[in-house]
Protein backbone atom coordinates (compact mmCIF):
# COMPACT_ATOMS: atom_id res chain seq x y z
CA UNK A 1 0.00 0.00 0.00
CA UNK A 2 2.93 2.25 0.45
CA UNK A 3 4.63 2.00 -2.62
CA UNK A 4 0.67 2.72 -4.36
CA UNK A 5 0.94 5.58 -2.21
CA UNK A 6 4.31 6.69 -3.13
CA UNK A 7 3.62 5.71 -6.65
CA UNK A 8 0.66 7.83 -7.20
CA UNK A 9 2.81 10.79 -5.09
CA UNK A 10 5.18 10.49 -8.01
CA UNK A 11 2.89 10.46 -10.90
CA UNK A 12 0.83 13.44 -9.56
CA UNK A 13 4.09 15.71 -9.00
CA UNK A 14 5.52 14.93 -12.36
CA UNK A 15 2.12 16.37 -13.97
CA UNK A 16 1.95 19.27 -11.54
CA UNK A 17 5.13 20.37 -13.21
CA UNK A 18 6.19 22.75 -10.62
CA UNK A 19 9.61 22.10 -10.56
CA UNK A 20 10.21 22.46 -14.09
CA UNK A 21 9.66 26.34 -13.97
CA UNK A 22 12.01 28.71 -15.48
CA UNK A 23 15.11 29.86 -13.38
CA UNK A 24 13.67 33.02 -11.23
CA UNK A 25 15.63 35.77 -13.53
CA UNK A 26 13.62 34.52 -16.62
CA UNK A 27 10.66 37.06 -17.89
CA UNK A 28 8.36 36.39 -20.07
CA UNK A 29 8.43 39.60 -21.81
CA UNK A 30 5.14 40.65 -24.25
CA UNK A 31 5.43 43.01 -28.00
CA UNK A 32 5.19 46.68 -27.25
CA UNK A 33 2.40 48.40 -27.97
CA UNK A 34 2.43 51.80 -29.84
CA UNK A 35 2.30 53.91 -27.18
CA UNK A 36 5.55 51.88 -25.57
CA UNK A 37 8.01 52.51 -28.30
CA UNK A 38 8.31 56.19 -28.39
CA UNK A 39 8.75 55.49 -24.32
CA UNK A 40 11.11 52.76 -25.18
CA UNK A 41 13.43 54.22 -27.46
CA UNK A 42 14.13 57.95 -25.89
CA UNK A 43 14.99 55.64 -22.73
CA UNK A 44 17.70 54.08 -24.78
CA UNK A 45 18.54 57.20 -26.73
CA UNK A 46 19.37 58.66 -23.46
CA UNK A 47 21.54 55.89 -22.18
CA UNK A 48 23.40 56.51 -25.16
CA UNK A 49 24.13 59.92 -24.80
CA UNK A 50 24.75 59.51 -20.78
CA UNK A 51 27.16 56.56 -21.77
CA UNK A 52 28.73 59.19 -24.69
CA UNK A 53 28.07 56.39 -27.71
CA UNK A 54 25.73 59.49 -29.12
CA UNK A 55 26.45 62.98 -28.87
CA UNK A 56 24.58 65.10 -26.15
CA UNK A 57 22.86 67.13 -28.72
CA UNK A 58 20.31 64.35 -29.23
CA UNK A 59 19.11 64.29 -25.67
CA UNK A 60 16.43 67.38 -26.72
CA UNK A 61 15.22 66.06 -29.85
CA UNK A 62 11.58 64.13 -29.72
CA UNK A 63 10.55 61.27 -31.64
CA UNK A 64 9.51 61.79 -34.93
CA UNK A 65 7.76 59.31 -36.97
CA UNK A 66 7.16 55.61 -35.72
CA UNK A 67 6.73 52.91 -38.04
CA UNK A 68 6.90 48.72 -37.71
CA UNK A 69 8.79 47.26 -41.04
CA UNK A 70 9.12 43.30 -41.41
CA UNK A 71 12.65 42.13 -42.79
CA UNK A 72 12.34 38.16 -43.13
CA UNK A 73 9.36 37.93 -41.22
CA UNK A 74 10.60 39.36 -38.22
CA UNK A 75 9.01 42.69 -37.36
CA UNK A 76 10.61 45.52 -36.24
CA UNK A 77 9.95 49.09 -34.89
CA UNK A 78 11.89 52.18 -36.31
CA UNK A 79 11.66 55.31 -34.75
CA UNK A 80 12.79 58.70 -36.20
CA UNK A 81 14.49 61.72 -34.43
CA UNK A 82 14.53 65.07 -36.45
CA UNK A 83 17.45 67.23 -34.91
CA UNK A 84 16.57 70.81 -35.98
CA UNK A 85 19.41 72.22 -35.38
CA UNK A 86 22.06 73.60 -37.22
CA UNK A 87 22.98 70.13 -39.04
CA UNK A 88 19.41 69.41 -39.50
CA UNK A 89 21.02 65.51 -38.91
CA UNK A 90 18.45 62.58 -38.84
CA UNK A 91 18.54 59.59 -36.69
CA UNK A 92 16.84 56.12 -36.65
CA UNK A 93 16.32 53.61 -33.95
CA UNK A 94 15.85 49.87 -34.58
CA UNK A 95 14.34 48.61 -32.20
CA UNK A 96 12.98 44.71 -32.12
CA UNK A 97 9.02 43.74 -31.18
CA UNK A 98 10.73 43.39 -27.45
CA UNK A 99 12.50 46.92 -27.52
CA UNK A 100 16.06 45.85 -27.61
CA UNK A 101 18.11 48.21 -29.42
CA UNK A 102 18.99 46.56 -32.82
CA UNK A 103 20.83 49.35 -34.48
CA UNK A 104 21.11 53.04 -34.77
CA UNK A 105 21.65 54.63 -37.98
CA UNK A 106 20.73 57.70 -40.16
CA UNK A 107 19.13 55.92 -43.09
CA UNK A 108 16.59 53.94 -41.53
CA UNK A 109 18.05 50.54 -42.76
CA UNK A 110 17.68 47.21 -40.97
């Protein structure tokens, strides 16, 4: 009766599954939204300028135009910053359906 016990104990914990969870650090992250982009990608613009991999001029200029492109059915988001200024200079973030920073160029290329 025990090992019926035991048995059953064992079955009923392997379908329960809770051990095989992801590790703690592991998010399960959802697309952003339109409204999340814009958010998104002046947070990263400004890391970029804090950590000096963009010059400080860029920290003022706003988001532009936001549009999603697919490239080999992956779908990314591009945003556009206008810098009005004397060099009238363009930018473009890449940014994946996650928001991770994919490139940063001033032709809007993938």
């Amino acid at each position: 009766m025990k090992s019926v016990v035991l048995f059953c104990s064992l079955v009923a914990a392997l379908l329960n599954g809770s051990f095989a969870h992801a590790h703690p650090k592991h998010v399960v992250t959802e697309p952003l939204s339109d409204l999340q982009v814009t958010d998104r990608a002046d947070f990263l613009k400004m890391q970029l300028v804090a950590s000096r991999k963009l010059e400080e001029s860029w920290s003022d200029v706003e988001a532009g135009a936001v549009e999603v492109r697919e490239v080999n059915d992956r779908r990314f988001w591009i945003v556009r910053y206008d810098d009005r200024g004397e060099a009238q200079d363009r930018l473009y973030m890449v940014l994946d359906v996650l928001g991770n920073l994919v490139t940063i160029n001033d032709t809007g290329r993938i």
